[in-house]
C-alpha atoms as a PDB file:
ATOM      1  CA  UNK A   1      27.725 -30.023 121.904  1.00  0.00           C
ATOM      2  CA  UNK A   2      28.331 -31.647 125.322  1.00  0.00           C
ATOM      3  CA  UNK A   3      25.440 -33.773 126.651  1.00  0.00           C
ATOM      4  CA  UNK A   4      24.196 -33.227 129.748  1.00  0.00           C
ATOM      5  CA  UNK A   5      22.969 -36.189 132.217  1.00  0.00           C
ATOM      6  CA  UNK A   6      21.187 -36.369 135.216  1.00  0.00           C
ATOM      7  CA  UNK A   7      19.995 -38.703 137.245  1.00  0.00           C
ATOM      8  CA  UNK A   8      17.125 -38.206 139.356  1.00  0.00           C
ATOM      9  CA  UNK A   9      15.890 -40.426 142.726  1.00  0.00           C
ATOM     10  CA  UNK A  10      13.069 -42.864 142.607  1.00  0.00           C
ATOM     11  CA  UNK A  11      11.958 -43.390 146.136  1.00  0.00           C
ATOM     12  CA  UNK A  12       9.274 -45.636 144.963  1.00  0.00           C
ATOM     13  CA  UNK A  13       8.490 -48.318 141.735  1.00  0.00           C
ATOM     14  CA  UNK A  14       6.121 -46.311 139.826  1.00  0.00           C
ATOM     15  CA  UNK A  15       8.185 -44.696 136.935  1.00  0.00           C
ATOM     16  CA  UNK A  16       5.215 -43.367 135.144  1.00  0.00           C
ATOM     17  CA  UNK A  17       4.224 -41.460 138.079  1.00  0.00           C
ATOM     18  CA  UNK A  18       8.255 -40.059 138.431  1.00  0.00           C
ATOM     19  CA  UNK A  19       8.266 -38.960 134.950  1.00  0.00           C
ATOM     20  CA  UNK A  20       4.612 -37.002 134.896  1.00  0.00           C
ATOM     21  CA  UNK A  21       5.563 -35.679 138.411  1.00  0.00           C
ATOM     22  CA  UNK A  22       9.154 -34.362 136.469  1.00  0.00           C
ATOM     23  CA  UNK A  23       7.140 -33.054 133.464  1.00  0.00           C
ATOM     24  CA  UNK A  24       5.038 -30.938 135.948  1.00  0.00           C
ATOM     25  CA  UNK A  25       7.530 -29.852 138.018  1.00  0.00           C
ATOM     26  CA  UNK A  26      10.292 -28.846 135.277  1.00  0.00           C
ATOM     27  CA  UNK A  27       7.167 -27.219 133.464  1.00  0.00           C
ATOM     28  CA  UNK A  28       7.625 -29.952 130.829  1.00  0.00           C
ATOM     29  CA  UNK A  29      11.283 -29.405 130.331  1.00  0.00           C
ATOM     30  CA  UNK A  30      11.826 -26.799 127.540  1.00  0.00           C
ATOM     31  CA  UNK A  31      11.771 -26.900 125.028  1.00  0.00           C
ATOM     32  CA  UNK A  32      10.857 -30.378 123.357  1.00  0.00           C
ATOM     33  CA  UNK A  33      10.994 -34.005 124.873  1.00  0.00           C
ATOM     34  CA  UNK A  34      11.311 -37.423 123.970  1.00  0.00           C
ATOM     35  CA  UNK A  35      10.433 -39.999 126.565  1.00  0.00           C
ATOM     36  CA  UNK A  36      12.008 -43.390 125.912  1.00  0.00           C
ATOM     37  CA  UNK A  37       9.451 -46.155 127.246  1.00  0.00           C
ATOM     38  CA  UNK A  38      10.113 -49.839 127.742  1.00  0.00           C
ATOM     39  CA  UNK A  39       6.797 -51.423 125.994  1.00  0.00           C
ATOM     40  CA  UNK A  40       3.699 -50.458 124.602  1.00  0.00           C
ATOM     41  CA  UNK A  41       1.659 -50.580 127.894  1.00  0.00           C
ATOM     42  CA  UNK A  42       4.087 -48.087 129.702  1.00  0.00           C
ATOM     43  CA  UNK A  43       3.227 -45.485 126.911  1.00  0.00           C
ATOM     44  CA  UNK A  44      -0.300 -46.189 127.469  1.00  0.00           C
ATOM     45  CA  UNK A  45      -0.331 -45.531 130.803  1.00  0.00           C
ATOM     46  CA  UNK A  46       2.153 -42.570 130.944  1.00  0.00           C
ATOM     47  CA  UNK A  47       0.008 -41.203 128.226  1.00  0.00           C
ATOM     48  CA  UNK A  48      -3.087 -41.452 130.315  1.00  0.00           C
ATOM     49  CA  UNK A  49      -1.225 -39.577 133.190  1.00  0.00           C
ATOM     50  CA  UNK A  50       0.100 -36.977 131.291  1.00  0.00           C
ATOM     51  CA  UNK A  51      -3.603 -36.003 130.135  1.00  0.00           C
ATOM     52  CA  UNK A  52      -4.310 -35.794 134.024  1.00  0.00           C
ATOM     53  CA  UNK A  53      -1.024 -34.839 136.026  1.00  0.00           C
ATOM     54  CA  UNK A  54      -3.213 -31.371 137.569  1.00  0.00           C
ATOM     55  CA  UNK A  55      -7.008 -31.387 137.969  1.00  0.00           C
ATOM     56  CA  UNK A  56      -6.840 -27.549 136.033  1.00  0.00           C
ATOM     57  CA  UNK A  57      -3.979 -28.579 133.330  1.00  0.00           C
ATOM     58  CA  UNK A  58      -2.226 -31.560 131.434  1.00  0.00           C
ATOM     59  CA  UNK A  59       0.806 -31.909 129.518  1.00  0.00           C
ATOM     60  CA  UNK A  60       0.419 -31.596 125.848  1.00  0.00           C
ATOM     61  CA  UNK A  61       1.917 -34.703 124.370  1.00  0.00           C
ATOM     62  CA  UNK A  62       1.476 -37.761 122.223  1.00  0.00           C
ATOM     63  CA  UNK A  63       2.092 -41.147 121.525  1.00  0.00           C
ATOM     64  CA  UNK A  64       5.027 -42.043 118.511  1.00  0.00           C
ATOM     65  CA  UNK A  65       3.280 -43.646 115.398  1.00  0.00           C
ATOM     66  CA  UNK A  66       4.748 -43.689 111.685  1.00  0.00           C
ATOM     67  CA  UNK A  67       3.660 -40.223 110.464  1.00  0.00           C
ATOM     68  CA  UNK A  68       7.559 -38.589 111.346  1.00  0.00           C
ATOM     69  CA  UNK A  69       4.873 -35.236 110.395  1.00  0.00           C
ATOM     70  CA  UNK A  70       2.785 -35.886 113.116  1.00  0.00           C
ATOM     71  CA  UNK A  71       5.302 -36.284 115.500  1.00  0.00           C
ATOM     72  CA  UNK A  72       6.879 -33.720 114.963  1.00  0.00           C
ATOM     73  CA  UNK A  73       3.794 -31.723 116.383  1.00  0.00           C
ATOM     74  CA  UNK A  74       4.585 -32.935 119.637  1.00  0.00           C
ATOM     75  CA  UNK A  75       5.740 -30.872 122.367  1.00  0.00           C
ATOM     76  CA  UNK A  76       6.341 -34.547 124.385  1.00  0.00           C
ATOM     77  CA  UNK A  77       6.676 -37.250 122.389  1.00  0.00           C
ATOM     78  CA  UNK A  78       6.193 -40.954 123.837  1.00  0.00           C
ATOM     79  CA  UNK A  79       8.411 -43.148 122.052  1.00  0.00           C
ATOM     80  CA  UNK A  80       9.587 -46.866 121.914  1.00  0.00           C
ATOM     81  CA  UNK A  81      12.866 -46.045 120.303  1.00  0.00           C
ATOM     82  CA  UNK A  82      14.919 -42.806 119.764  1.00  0.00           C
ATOM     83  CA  UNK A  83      13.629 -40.842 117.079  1.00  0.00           C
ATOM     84  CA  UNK A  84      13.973 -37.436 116.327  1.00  0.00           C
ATOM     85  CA  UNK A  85      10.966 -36.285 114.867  1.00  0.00           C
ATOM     86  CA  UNK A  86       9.959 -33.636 116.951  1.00  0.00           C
ATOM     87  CA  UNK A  87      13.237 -32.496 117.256  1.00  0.00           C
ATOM     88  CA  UNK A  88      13.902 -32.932 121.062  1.00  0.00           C
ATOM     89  CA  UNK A  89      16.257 -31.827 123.137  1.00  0.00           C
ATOM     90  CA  UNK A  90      15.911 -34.061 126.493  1.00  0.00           C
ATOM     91  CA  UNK A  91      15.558 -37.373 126.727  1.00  0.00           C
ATOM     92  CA  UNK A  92      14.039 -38.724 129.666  1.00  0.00           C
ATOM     93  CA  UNK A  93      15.167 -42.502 129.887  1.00  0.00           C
ATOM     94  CA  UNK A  94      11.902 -44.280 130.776  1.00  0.00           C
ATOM     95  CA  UNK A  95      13.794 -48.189 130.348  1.00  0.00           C
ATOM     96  CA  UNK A  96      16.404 -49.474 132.573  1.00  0.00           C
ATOM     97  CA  UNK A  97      19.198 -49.529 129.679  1.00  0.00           C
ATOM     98  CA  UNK A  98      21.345 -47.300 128.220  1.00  0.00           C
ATOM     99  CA  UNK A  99      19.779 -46.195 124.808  1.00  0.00           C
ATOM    100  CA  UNK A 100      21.407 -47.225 121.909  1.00  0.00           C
ATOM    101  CA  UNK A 101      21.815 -43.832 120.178  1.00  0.00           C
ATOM    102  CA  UNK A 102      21.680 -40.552 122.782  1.00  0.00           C
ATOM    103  CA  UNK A 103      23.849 -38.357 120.107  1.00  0.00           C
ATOM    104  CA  UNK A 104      22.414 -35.119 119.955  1.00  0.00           C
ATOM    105  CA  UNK A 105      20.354 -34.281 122.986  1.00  0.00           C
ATOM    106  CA  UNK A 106      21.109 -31.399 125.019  1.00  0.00           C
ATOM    107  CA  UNK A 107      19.742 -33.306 128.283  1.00  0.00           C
ATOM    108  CA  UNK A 108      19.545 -36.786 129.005  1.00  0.00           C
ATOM    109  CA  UNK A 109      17.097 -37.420 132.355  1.00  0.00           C
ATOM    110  CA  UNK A 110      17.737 -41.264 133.653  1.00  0.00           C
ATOM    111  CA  UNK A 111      17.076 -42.396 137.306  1.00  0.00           C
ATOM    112  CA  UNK A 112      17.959 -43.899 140.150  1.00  0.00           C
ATOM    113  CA  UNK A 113      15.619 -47.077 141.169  1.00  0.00           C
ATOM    114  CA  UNK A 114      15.919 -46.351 145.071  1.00  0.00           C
ATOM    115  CA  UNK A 115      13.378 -48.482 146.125  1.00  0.00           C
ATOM    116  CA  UNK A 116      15.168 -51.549 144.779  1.00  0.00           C
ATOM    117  CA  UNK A 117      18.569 -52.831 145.618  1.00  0.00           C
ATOM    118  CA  UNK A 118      18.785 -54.639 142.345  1.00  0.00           C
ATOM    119  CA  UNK A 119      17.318 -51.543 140.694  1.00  0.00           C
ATOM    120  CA  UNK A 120      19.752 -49.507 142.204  1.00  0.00           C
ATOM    121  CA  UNK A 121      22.834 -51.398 141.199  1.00  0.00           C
ATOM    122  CA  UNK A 122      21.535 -51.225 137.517  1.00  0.00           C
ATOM    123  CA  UNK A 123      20.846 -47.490 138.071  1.00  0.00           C
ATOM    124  CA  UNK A 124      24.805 -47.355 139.451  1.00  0.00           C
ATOM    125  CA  UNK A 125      25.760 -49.302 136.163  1.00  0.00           C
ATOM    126  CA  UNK A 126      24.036 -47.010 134.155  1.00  0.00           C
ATOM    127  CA  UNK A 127      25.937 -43.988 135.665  1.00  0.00           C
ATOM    128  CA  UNK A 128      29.469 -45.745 135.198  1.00  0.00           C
ATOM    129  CA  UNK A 129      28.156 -46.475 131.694  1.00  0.00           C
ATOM    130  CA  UNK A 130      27.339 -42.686 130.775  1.00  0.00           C
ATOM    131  CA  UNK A 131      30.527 -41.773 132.512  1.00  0.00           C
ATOM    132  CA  UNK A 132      32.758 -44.000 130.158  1.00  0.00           C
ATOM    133  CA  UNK A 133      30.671 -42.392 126.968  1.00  0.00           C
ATOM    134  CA  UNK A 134      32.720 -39.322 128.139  1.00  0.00           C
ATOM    135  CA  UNK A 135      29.299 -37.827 130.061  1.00  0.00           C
ATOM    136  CA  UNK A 136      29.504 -36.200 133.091  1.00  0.00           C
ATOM    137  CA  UNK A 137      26.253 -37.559 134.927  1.00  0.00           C
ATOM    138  CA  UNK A 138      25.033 -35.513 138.023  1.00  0.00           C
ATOM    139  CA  UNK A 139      23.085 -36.557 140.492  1.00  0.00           C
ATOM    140  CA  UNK A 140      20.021 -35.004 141.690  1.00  0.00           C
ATOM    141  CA  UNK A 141      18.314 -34.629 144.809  1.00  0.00           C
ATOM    142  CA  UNK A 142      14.831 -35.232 144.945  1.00  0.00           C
ATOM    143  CA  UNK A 143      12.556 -32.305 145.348  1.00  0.00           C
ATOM    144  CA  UNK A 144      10.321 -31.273 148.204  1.00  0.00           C
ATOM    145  CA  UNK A 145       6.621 -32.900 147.637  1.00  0.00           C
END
């Protein structure tokens, strides 16, 4: 199976808000999720957001813990490392790194820090990097607010 990448733009620094705004939009990208967050406070507060993305809905989701059982119940799963408990097939790359181990995933959903010129250069590095893992990373344009 051939992994699929994209990047998507960033026109501003809050992440959180990019992912929940991607959830919504991509009706929580079918069918299962794993989002890959930097530190324990990110979760928190993407967490938080998820439970209030739409004033009628939220995005069922939950935050990894120990019990592989429990996470596997999740539809989103908020995660500090790559796990496969709830059996996802995207990963949307909350950190600014490569992760470690993408094998597996159908979709891989990183993004481009446009807001930053340092940002940006790691986003470009990022791209090269998935590129020389034999990806094929698309870019793509952000969509109308």
């Amino acid at each position: 199976m051939e992994t699929r990448v994209y990047f998507e733009r960033l026109d501003n620094p809050d992440r959180i808000e990019g992912i929940a705004k991607l959830l919504y939009r991509r009706n929580r990208l079918q069918p299962h999720a794993l989002i890959l967050c930097p530190d324990a406070a990110f979760a928190a507060k993407l967490d938080e957001r998820l439970w209030t993305i739409h004033p009628e809905s939220f995005l069922a989701h939950g935050i990894a813990t120990d019990d592989a059982a429990e996470n596997a119940q999740q539809p989103i799963l908020l995660s500090l490392d790559v796990r496969r408990d709830n059996q996802a097939a995207v990963l949307i790359n909350g950190t600014c790194e490569i992760p470690a181990d993408v094998e597996g995933f159908e979709t891989i959903v990183d993004f481009v820090d446009a807001w930053s010129e340092p940002l940006l250069q790691a986003s470009r590095e990022r791209f090269r990097s998935y590129r020389q893992m034999d990806m094929d990373p698309q870019y793509l344009a952000a969509a109308a607010k």
